[in-house]
Protein backbone atom coordinates (compact mmCIF):
# COMPACT_ATOMS: atom_id res chain seq x y z
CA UNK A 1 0.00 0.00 0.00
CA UNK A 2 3.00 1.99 0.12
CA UNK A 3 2.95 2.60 -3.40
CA UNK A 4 -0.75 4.18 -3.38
CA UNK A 5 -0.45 7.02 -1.05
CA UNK A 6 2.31 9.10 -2.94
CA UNK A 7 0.40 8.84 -6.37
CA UNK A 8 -2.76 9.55 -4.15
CA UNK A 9 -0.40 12.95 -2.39
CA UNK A 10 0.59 13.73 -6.05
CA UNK A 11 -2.89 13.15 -7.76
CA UNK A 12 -4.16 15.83 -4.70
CA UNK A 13 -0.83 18.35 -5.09
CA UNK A 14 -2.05 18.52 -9.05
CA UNK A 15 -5.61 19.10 -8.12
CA UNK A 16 -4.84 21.89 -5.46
CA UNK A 17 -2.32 23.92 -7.92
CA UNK A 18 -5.28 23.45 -10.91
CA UNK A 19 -7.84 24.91 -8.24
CA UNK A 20 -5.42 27.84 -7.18
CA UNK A 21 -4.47 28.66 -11.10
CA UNK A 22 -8.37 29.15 -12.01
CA UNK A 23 -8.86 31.03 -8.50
CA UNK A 24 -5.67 33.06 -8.14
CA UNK A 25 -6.63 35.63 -11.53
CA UNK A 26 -10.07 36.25 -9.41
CA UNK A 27 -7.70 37.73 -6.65
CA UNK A 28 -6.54 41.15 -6.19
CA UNK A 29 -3.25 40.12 -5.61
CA UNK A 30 -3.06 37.46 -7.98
CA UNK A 31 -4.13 39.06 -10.84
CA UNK A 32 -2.42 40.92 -13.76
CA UNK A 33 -3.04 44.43 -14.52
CA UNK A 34 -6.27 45.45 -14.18
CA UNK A 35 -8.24 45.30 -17.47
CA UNK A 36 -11.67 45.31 -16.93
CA UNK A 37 -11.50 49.31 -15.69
CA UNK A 38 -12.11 51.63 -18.37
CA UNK A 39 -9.91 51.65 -21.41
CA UNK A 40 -7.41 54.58 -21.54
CA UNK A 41 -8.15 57.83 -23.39
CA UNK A 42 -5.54 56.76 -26.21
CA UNK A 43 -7.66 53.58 -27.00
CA UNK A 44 -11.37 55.11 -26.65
CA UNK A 45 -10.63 58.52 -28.22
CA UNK A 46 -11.31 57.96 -32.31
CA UNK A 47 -8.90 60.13 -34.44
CA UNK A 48 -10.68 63.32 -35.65
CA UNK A 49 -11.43 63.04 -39.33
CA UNK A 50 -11.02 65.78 -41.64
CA UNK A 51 -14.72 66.44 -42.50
CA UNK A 52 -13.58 69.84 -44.10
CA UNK A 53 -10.74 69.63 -45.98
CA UNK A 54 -11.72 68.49 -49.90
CA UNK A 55 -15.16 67.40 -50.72
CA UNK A 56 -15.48 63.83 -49.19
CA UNK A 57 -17.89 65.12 -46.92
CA UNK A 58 -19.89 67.68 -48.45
CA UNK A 59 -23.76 66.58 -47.93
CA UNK A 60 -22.84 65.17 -44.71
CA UNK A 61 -24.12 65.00 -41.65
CA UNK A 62 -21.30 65.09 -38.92
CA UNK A 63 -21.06 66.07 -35.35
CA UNK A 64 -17.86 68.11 -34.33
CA UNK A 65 -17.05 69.44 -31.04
CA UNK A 66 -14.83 72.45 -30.58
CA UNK A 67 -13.94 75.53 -28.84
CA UNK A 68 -16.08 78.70 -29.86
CA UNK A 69 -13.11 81.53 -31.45
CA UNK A 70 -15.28 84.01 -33.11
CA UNK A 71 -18.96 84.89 -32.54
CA UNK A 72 -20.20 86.85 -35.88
CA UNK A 73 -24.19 87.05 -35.17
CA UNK A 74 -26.66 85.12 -33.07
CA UNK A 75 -26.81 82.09 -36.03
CA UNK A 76 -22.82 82.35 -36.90
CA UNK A 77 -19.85 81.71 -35.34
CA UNK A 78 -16.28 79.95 -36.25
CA UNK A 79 -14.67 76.94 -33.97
CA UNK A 80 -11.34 76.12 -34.21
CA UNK A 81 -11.50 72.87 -35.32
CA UNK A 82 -8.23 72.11 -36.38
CA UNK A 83 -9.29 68.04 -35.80
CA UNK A 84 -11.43 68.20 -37.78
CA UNK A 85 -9.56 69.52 -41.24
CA UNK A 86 -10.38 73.31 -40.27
CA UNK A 87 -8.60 75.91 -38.26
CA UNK A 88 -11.72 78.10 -38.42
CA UNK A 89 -14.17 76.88 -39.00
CA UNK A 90 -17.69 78.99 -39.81
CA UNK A 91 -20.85 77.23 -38.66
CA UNK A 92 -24.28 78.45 -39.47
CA UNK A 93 -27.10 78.12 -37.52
CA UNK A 94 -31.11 78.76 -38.45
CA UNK A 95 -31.42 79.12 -34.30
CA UNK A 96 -30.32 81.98 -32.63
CA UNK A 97 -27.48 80.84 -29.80
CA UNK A 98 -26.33 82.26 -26.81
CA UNK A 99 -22.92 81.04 -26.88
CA UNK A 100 -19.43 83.26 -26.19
CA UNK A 101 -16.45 83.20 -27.30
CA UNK A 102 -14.25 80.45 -25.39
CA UNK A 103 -17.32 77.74 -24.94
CA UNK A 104 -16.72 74.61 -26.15
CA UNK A 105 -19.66 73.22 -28.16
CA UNK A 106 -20.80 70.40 -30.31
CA UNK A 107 -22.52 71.06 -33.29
CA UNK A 108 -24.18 68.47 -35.59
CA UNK A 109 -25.23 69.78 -39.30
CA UNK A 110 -24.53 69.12 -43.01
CA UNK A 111 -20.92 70.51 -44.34
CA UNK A 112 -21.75 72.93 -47.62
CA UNK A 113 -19.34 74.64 -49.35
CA UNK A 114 -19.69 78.30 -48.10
CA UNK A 115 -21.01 81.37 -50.54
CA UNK A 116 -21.90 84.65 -48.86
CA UNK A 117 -24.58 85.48 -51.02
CA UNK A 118 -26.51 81.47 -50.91
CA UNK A 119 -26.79 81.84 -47.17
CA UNK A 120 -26.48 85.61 -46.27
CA UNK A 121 -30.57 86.40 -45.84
CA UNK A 122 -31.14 82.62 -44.67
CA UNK A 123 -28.78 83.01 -41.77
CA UNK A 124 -29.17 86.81 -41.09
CA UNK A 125 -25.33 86.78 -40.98
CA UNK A 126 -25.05 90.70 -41.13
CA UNK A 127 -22.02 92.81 -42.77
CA UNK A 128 -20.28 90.21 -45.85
CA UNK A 129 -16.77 91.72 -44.63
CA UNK A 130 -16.59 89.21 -41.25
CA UNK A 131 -16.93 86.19 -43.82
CA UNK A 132 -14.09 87.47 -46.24
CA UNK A 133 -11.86 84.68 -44.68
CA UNK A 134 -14.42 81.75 -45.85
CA UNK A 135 -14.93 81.72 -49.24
CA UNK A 136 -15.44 78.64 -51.27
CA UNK A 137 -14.36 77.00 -47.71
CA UNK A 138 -17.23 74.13 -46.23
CA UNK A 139 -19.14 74.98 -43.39
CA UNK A 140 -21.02 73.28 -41.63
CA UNK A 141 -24.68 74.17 -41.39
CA UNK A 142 -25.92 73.30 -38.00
CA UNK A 143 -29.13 71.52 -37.22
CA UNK A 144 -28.43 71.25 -33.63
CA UNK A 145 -25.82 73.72 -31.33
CA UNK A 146 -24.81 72.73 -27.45
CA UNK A 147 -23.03 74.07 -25.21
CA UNK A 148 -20.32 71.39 -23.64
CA UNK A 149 -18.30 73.59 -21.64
CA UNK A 150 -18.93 77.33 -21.19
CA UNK A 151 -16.77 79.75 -20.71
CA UNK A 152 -16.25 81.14 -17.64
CA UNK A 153 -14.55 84.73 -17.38
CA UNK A 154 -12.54 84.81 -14.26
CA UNK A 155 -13.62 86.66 -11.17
């Protein structure tokens, strides 16, 4: 009977160490890095595409979110969306806003290639000097505006 108890000691040594591999990843100190937290910013975060730059995208719907540079009238305004293909770019709204310069927004709309006179009595947008930087540039024609992040002047 000698001969059965070590291959029963090593028959229960292989079950112990097959129990504590499955059981050891379920503790804190056992397991690897944590992965089931929330992905990094790096891995989550889509690259920006360049909605504006060519016409790939014109007749579009997109949604960009960017920080408000200029305000022009109550239904135009430019972001810089650099991200997004566009340093500045102008975004035309049919609903009056009440952003400022400095709030981060995100706009959804269609990206048009921008002519003064096709949207100047549409969008109210006032004096045609303010748009001299845009012509022949795409915009993107808003169908809805929010605020993210206002700006906040300091006190």
């Amino acid at each position: 009977m000698t001969g059965i108890a070590p291959v029963r000691d090593r028959f229960q040594r292989a079950a112990c160490i097959v129990m504590l591999v499955g059981v050891c990843p379920a503790l804190p100190s056992c397991a690897p890095d944590d992965t089931t937290g929330p992905p990094s910013d790096a891995s989550t975060t889509e690259p920006a595409k360049d909605y504006f730059q060519g016409d790939k995208y014109l007749n579009e719907t997109v949604t960009v979110t960017a920080t408000v540079t200029k305000v022009f009238t109550p239904t135009s305004f430019e972001l810089a969306a650099g991200q997004y293909g566009d340093n500045s770019l102008l975004v035309l709204s049919a609903r009056s806003n009440t952003i400022s310069k400095g709030d981060v927004v995100q706009v959804t709309g269609r990206v048009q290639e921008f002519s003064y006179d096709s949207y100047h009595d549409q969008y109210d947008l006032g004096d045609a000097r303010m748009y001299n930087p845009y012509p022949k540039e795409n915009v993107l024609i808003a169908q809805s505006v929010r605020v993210q992040t206002p700006h906040r002047t300091g006190k």
